[in-house]
PDB file of N, CA and C in Angstrom:
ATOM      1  N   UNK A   1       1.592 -16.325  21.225  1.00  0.00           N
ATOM      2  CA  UNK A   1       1.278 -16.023  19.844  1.00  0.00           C
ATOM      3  C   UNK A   1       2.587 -15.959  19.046  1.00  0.00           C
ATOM      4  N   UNK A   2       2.697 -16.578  18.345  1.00  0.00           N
ATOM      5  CA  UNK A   2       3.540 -16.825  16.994  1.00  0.00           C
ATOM      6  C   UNK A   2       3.587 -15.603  15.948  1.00  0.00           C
ATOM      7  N   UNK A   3       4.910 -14.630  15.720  1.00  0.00           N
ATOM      8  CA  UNK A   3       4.851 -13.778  14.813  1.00  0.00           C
ATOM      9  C   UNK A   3       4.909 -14.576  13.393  1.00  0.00           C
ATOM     10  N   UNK A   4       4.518 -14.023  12.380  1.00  0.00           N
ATOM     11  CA  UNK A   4       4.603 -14.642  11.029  1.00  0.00           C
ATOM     12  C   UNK A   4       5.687 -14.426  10.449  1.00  0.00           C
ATOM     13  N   UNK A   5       6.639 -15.069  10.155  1.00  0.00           N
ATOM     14  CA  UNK A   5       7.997 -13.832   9.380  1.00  0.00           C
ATOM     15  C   UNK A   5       7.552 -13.766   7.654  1.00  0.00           C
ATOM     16  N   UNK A   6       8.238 -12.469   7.930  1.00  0.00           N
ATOM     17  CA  UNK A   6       7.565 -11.927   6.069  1.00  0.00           C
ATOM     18  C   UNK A   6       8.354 -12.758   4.875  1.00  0.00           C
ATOM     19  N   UNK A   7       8.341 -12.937   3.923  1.00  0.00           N
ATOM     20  CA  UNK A   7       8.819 -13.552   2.830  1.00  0.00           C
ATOM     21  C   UNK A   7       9.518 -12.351   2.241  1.00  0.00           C
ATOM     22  N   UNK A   8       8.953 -11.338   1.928  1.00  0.00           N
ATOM     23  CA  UNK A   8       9.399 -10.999   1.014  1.00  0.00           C
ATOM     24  C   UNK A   8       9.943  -8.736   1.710  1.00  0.00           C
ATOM     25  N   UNK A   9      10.852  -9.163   0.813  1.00  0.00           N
ATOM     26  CA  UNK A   9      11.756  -7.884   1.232  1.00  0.00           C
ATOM     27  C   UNK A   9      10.825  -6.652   1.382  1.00  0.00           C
ATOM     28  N   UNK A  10      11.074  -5.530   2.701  1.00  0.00           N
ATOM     29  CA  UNK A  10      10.144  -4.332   2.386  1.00  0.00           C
ATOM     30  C   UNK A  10      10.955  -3.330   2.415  1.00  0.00           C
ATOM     31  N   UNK A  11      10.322  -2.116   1.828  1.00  0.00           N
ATOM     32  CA  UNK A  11      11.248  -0.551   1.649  1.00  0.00           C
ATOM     33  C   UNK A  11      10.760   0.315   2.176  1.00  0.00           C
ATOM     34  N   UNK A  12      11.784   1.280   2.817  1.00  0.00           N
ATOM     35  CA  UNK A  12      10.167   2.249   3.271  1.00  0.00           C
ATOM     36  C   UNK A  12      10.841   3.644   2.047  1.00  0.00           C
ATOM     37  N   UNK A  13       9.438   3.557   1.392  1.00  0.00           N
ATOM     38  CA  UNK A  13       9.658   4.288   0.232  1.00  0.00           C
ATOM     39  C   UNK A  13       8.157   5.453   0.178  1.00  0.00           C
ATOM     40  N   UNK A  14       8.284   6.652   0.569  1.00  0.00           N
ATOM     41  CA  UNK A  14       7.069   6.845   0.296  1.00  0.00           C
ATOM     42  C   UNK A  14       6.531   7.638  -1.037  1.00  0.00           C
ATOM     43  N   UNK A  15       5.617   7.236  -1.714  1.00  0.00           N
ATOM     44  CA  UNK A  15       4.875   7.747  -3.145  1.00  0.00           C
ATOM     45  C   UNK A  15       3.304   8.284  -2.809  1.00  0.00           C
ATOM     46  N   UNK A  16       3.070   9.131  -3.553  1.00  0.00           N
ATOM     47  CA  UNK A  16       1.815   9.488  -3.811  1.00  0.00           C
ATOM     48  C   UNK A  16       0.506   8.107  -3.781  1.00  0.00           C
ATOM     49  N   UNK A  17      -0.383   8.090  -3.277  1.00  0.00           N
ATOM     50  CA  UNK A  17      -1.335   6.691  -3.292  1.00  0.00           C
ATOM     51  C   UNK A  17      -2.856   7.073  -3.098  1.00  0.00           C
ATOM     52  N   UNK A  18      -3.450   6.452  -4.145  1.00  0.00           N
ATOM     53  CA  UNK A  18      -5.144   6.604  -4.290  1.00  0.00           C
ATOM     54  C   UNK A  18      -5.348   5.009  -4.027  1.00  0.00           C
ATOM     55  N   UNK A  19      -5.698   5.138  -2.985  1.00  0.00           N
ATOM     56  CA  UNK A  19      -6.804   3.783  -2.673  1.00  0.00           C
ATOM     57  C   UNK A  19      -8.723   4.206  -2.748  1.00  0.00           C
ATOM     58  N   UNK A  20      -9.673   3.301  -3.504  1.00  0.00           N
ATOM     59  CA  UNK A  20     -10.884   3.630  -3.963  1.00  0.00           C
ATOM     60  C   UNK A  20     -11.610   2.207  -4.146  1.00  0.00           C
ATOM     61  N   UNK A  21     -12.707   1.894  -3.653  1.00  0.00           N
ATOM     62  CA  UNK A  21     -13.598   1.498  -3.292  1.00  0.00           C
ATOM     63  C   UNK A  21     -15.110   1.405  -3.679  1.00  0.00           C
ATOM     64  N   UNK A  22     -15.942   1.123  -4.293  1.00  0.00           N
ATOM     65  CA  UNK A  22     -17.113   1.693  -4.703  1.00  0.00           C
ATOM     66  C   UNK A  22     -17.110   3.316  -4.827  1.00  0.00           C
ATOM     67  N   UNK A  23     -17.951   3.891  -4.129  1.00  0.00           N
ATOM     68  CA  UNK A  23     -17.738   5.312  -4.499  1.00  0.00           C
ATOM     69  C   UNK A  23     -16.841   6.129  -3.653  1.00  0.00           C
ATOM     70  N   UNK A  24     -16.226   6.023  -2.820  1.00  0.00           N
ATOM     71  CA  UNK A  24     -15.378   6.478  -2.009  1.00  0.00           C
ATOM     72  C   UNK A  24     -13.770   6.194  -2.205  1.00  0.00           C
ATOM     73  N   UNK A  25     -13.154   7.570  -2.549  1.00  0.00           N
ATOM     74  CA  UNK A  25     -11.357   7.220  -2.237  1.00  0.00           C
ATOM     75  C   UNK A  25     -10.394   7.804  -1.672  1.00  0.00           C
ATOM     76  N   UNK A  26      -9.396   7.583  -1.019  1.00  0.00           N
ATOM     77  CA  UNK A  26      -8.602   8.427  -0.340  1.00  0.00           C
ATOM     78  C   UNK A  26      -7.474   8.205  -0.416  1.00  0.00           C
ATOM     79  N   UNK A  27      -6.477   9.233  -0.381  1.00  0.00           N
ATOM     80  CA  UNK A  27      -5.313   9.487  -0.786  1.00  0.00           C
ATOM     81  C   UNK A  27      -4.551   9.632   0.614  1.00  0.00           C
ATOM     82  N   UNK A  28      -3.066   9.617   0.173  1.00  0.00           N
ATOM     83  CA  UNK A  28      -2.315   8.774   0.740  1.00  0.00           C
ATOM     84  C   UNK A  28      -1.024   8.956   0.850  1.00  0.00           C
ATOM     85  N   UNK A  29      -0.128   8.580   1.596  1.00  0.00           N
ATOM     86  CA  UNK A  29       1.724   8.170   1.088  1.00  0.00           C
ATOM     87  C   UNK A  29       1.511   6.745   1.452  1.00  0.00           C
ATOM     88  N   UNK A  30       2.650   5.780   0.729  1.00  0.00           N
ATOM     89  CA  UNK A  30       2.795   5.178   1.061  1.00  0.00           C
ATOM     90  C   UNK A  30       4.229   5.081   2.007  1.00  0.00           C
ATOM     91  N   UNK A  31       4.129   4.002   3.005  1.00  0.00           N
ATOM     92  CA  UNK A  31       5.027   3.785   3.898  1.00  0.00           C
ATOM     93  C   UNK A  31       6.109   2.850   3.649  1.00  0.00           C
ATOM     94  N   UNK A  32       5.793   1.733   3.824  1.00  0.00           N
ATOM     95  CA  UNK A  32       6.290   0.884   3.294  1.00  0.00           C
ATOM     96  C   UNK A  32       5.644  -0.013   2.090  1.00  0.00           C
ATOM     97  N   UNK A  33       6.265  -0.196   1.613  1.00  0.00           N
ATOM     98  CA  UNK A  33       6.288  -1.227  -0.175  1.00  0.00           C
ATOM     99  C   UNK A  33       7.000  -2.302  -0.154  1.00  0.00           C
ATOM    100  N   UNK A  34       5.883  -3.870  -0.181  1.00  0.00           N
ATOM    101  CA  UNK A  34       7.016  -4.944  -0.784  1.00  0.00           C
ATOM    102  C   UNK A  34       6.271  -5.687  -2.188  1.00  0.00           C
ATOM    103  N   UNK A  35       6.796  -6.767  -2.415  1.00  0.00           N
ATOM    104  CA  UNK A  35       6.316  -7.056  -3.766  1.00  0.00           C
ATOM    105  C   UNK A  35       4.596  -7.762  -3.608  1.00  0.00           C
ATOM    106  N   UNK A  36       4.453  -7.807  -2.215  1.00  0.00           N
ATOM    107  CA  UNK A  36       2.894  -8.125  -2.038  1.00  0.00           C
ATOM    108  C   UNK A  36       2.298  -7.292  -1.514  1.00  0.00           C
ATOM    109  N   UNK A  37       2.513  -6.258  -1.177  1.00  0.00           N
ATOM    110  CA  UNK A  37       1.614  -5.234  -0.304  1.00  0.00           C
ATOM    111  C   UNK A  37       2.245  -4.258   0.186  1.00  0.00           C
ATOM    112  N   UNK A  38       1.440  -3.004   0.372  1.00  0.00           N
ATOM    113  CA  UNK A  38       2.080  -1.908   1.267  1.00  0.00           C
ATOM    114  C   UNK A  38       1.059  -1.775   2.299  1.00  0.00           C
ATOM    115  N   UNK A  39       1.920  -0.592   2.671  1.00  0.00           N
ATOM    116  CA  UNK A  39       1.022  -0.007   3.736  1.00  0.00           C
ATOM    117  C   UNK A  39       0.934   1.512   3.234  1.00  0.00           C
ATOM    118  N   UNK A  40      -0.502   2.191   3.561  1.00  0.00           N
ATOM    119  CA  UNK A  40      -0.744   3.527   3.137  1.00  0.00           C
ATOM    120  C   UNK A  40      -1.236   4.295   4.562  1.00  0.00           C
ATOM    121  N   UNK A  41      -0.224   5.295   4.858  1.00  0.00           N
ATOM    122  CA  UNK A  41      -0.736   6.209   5.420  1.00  0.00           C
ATOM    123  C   UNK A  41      -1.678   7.331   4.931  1.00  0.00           C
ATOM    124  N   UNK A  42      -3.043   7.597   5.980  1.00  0.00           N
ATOM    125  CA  UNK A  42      -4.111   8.423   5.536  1.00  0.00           C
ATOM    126  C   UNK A  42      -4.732   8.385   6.613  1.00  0.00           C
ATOM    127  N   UNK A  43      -5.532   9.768   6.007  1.00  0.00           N
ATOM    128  CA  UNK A  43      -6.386  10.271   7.437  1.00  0.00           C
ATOM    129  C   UNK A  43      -7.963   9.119   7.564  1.00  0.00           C
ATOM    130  N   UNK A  44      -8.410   8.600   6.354  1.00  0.00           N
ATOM    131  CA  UNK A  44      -9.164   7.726   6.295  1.00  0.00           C
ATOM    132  C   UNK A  44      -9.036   6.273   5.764  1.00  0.00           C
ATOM    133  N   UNK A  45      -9.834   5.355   6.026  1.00  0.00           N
ATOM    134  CA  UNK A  45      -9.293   4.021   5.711  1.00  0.00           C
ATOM    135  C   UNK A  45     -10.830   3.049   5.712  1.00  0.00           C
ATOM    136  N   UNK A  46     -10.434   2.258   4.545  1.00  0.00           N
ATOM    137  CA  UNK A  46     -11.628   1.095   4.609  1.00  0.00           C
ATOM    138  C   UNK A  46     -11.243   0.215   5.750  1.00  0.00           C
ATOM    139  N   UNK A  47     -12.479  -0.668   5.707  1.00  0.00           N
ATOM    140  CA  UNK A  47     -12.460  -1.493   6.733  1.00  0.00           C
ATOM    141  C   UNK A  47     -11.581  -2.623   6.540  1.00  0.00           C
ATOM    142  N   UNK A  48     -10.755  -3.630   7.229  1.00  0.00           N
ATOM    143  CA  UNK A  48     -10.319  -4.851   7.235  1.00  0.00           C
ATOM    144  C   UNK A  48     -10.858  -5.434   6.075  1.00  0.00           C
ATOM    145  N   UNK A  49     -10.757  -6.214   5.188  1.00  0.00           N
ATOM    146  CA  UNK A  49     -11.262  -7.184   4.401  1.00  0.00           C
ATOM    147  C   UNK A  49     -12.032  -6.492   2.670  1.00  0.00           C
ATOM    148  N   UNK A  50     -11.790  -5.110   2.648  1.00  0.00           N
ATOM    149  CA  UNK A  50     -12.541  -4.282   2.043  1.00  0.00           C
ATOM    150  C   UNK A  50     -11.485  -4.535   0.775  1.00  0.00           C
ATOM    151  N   UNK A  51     -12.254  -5.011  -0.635  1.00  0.00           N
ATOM    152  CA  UNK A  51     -11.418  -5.056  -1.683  1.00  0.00           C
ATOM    153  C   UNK A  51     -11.306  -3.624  -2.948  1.00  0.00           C
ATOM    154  N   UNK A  52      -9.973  -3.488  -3.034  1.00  0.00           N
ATOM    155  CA  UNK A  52      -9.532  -1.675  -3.172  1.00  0.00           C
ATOM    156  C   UNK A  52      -8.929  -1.910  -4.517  1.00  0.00           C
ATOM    157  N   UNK A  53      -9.007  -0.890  -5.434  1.00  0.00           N
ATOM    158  CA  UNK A  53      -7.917  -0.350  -6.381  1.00  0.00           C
ATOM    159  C   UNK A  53      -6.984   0.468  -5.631  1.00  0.00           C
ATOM    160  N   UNK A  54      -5.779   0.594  -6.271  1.00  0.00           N
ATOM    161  CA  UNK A  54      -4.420   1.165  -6.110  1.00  0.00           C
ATOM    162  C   UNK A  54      -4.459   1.658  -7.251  1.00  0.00           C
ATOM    163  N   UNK A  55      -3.659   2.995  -7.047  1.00  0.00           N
ATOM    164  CA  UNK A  55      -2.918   3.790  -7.954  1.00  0.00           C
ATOM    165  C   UNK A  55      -1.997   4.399  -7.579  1.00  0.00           C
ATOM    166  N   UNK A  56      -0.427   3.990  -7.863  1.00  0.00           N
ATOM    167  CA  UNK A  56       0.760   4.762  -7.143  1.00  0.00           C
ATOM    168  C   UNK A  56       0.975   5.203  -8.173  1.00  0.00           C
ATOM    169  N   UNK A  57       1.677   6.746  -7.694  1.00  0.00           N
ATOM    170  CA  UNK A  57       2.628   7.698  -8.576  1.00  0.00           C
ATOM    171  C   UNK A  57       3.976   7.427  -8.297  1.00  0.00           C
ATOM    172  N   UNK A  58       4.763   6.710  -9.333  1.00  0.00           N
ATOM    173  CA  UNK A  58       6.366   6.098  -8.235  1.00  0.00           C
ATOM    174  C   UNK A  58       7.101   7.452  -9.414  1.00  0.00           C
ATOM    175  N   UNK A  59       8.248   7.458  -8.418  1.00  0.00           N
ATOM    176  CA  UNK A  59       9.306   8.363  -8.334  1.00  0.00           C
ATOM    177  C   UNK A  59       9.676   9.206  -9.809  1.00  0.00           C
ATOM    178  N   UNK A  60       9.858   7.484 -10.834  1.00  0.00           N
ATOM    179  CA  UNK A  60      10.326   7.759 -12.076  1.00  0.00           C
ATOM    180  C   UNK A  60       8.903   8.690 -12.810  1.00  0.00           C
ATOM    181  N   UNK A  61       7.626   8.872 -12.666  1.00  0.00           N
ATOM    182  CA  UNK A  61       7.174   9.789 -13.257  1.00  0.00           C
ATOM    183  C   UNK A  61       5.380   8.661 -13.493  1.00  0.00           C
ATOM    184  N   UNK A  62       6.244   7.279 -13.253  1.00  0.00           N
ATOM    185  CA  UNK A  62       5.107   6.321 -14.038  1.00  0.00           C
ATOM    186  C   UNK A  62       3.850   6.140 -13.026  1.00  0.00           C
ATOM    187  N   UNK A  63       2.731   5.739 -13.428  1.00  0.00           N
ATOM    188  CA  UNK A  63       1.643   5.084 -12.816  1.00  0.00           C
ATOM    189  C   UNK A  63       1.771   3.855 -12.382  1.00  0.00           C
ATOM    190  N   UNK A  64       0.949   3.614 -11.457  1.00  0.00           N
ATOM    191  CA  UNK A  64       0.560   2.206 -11.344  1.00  0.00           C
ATOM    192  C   UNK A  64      -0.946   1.638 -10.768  1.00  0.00           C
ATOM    193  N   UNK A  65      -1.385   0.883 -11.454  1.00  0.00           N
ATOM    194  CA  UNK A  65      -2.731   0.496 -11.158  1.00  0.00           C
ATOM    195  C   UNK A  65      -2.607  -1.328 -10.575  1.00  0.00           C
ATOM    196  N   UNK A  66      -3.038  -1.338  -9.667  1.00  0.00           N
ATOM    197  CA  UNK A  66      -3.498  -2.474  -8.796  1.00  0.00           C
ATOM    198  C   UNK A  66      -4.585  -2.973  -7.770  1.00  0.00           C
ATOM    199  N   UNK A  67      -4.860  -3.925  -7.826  1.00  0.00           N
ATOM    200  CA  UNK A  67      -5.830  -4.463  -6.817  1.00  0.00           C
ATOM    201  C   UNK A  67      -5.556  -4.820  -5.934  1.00  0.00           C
ATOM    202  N   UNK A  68      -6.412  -4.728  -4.659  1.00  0.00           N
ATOM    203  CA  UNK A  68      -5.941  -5.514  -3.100  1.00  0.00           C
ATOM    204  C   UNK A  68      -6.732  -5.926  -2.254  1.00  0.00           C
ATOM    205  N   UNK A  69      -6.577  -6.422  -1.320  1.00  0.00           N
ATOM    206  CA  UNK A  69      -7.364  -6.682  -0.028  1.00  0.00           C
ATOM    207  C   UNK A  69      -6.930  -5.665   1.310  1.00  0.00           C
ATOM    208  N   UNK A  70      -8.044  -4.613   2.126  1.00  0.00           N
ATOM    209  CA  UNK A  70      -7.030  -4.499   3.314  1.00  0.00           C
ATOM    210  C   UNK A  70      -7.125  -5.352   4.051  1.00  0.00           C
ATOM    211  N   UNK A  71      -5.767  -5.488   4.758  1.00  0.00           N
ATOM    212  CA  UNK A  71      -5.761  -6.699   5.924  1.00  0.00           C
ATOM    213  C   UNK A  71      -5.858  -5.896   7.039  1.00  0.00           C
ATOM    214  N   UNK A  72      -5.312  -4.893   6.826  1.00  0.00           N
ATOM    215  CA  UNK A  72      -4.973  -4.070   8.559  1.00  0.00           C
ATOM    216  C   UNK A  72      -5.614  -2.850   8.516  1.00  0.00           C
ATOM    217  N   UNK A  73      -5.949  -2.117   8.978  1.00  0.00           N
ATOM    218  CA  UNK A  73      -6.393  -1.329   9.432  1.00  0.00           C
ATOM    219  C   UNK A  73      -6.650  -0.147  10.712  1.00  0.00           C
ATOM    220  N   UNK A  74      -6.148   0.648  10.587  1.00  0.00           N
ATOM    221  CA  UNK A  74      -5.431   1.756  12.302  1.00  0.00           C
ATOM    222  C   UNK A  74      -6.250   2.918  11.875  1.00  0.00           C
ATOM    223  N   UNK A  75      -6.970   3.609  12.809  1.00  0.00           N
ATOM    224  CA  UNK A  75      -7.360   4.941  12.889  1.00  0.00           C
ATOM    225  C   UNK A  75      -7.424   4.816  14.091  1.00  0.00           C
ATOM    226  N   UNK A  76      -6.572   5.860  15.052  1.00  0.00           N
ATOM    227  CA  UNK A  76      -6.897   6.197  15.964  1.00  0.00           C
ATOM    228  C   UNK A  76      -6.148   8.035  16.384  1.00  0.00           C
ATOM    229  N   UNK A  77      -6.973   8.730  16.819  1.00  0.00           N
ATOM    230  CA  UNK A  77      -7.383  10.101  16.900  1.00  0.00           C
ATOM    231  C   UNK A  77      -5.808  10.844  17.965  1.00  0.00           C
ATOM    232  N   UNK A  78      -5.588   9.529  18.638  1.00  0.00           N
ATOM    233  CA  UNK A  78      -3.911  10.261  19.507  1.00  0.00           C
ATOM    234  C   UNK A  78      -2.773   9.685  18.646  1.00  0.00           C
ATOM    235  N   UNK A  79      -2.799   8.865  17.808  1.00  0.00           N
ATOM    236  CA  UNK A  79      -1.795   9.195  17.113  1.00  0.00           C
ATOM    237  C   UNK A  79      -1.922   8.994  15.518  1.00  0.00           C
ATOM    238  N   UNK A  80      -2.439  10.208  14.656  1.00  0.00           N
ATOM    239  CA  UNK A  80      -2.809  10.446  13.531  1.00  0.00           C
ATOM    240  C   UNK A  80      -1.511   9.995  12.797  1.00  0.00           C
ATOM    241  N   UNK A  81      -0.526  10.033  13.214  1.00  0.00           N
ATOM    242  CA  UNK A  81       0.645  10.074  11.887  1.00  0.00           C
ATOM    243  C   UNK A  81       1.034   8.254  11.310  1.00  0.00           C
ATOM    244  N   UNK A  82       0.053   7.576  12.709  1.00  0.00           N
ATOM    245  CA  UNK A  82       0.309   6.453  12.458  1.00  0.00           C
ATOM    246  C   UNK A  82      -1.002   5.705  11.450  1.00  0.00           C
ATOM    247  N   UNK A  83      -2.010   6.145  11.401  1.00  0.00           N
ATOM    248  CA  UNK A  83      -3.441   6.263  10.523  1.00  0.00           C
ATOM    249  C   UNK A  83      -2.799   5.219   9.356  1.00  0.00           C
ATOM    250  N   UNK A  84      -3.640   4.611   8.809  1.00  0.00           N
ATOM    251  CA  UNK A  84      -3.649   3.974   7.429  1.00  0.00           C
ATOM    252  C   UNK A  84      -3.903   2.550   7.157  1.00  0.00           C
ATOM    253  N   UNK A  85      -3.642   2.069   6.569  1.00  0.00           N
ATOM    254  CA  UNK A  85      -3.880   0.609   6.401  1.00  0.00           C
ATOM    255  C   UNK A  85      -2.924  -0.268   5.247  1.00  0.00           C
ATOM    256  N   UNK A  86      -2.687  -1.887   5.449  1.00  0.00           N
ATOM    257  CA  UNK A  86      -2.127  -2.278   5.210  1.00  0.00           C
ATOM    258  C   UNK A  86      -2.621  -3.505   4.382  1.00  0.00           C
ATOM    259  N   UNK A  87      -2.286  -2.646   2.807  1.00  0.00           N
ATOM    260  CA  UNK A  87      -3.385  -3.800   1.721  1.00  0.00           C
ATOM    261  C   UNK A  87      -2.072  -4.956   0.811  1.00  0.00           C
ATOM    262  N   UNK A  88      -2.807  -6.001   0.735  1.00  0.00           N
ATOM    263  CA  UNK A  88      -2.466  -7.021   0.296  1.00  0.00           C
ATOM    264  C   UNK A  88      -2.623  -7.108  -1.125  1.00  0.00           C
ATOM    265  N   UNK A  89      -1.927  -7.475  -1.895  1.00  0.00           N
ATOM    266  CA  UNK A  89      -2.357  -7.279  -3.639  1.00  0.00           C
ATOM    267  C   UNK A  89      -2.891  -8.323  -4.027  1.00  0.00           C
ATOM    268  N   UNK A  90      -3.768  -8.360  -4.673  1.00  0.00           N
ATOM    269  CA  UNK A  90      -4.589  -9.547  -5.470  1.00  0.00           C
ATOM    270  C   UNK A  90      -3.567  -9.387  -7.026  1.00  0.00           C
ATOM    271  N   UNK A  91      -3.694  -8.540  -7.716  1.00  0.00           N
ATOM    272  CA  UNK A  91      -3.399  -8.404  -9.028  1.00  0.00           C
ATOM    273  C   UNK A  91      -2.625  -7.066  -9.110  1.00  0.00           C
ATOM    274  N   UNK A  92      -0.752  -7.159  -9.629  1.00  0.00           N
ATOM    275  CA  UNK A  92      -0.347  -6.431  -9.452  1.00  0.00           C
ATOM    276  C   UNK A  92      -0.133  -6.070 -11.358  1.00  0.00           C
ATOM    277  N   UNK A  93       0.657  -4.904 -11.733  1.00  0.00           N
ATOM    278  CA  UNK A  93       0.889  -4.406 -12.751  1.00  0.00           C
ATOM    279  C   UNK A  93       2.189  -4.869 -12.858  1.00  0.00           C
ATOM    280  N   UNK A  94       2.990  -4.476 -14.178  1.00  0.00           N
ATOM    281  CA  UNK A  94       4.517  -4.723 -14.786  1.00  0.00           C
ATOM    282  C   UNK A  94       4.961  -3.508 -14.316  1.00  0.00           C
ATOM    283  N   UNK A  95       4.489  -2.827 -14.364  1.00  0.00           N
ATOM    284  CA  UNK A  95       5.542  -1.543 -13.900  1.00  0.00           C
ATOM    285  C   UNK A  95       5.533  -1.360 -12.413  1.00  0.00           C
ATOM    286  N   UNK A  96       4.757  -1.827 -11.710  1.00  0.00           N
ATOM    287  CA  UNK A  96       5.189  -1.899 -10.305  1.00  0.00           C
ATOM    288  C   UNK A  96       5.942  -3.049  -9.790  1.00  0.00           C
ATOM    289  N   UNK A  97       5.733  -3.726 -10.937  1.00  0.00           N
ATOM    290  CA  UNK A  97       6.938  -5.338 -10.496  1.00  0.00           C
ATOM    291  C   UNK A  97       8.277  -4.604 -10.776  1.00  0.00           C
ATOM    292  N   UNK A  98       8.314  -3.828 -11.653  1.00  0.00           N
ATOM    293  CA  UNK A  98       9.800  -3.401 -12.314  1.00  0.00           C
ATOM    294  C   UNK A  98      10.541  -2.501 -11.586  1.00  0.00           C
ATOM    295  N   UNK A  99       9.172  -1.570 -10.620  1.00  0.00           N
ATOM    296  CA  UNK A  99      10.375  -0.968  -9.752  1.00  0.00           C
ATOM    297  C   UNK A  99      10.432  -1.536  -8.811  1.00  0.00           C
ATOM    298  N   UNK A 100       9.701  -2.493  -8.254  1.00  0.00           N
ATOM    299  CA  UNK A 100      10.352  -3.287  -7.002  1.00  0.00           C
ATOM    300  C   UNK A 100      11.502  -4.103  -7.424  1.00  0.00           C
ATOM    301  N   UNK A 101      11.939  -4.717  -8.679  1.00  0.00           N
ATOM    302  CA  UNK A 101      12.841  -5.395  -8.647  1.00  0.00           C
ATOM    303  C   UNK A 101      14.275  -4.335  -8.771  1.00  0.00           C
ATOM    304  N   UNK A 102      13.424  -2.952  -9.482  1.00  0.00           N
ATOM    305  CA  UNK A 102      15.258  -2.070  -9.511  1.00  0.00           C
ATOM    306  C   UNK A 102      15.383  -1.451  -7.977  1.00  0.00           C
ATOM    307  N   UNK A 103      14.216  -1.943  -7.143  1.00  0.00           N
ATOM    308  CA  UNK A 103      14.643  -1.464  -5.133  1.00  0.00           C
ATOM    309  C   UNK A 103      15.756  -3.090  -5.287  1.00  0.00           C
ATOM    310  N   UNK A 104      15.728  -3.957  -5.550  1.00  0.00           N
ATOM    311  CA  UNK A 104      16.313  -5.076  -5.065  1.00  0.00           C
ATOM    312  C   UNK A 104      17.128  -4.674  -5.316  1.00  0.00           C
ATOM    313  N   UNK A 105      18.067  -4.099  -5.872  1.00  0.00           N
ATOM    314  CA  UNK A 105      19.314  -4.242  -6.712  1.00  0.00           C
ATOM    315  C   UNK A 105      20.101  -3.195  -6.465  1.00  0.00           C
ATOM    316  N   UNK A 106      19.274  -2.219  -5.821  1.00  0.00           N
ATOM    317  CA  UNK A 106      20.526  -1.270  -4.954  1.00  0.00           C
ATOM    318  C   UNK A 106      20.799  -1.802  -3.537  1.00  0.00           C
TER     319      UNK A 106
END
């Protein structure tokens, strides 16, 4: 099996995170952040393929609202700290483009 190599740069930065779904949402840190996707640690998680809103609270004070796909998906009960899932963005915001580009630049 062939690993995929990533394109694009990741951080491990963690922020406040509401991922939500029809009527169900759950909150979060995030782990890592790149300009297509993070990953959110949480005690609960949609399924693989399940299409989500985002809402990060980043550092500087601002919001951010986005859409995604999860691709990945982990719950397992012996190791909780690793829990969460790993969503793909369909449609991202300007202010989450803006702080990923001021992570590039330090």
């Amino acid at each position: 099996m062939t690993r995929r190599r990533r394109e694009n740069e990741r951080f491990l930065i963690k922020v406040q995170a509401e991922v939500s779904a029809s009527d169900r949402c759950f909150r979060g840190k995030t782990v890592r952040i790149s300009e297509t996707g993070i990953f959110v640690r949480s005690q609960k998680s949609f399924g693989e393929g399940t299409q989500v809103n985002i809402r990060l609270w980043l550092p500087d004070g601002r919001e951010s609202v986005m859409k995604g796909i999860v691709r990945y998906a982990r719950m397992a009960n012996f190791l909780p700290r690793q829990n969460g899932m790993g969503i793909e963005f369909t449609e991202k915001d300007a202010t989450y483009m803006q702080f990923i580009l001021s992570l590039s630049k330090d």
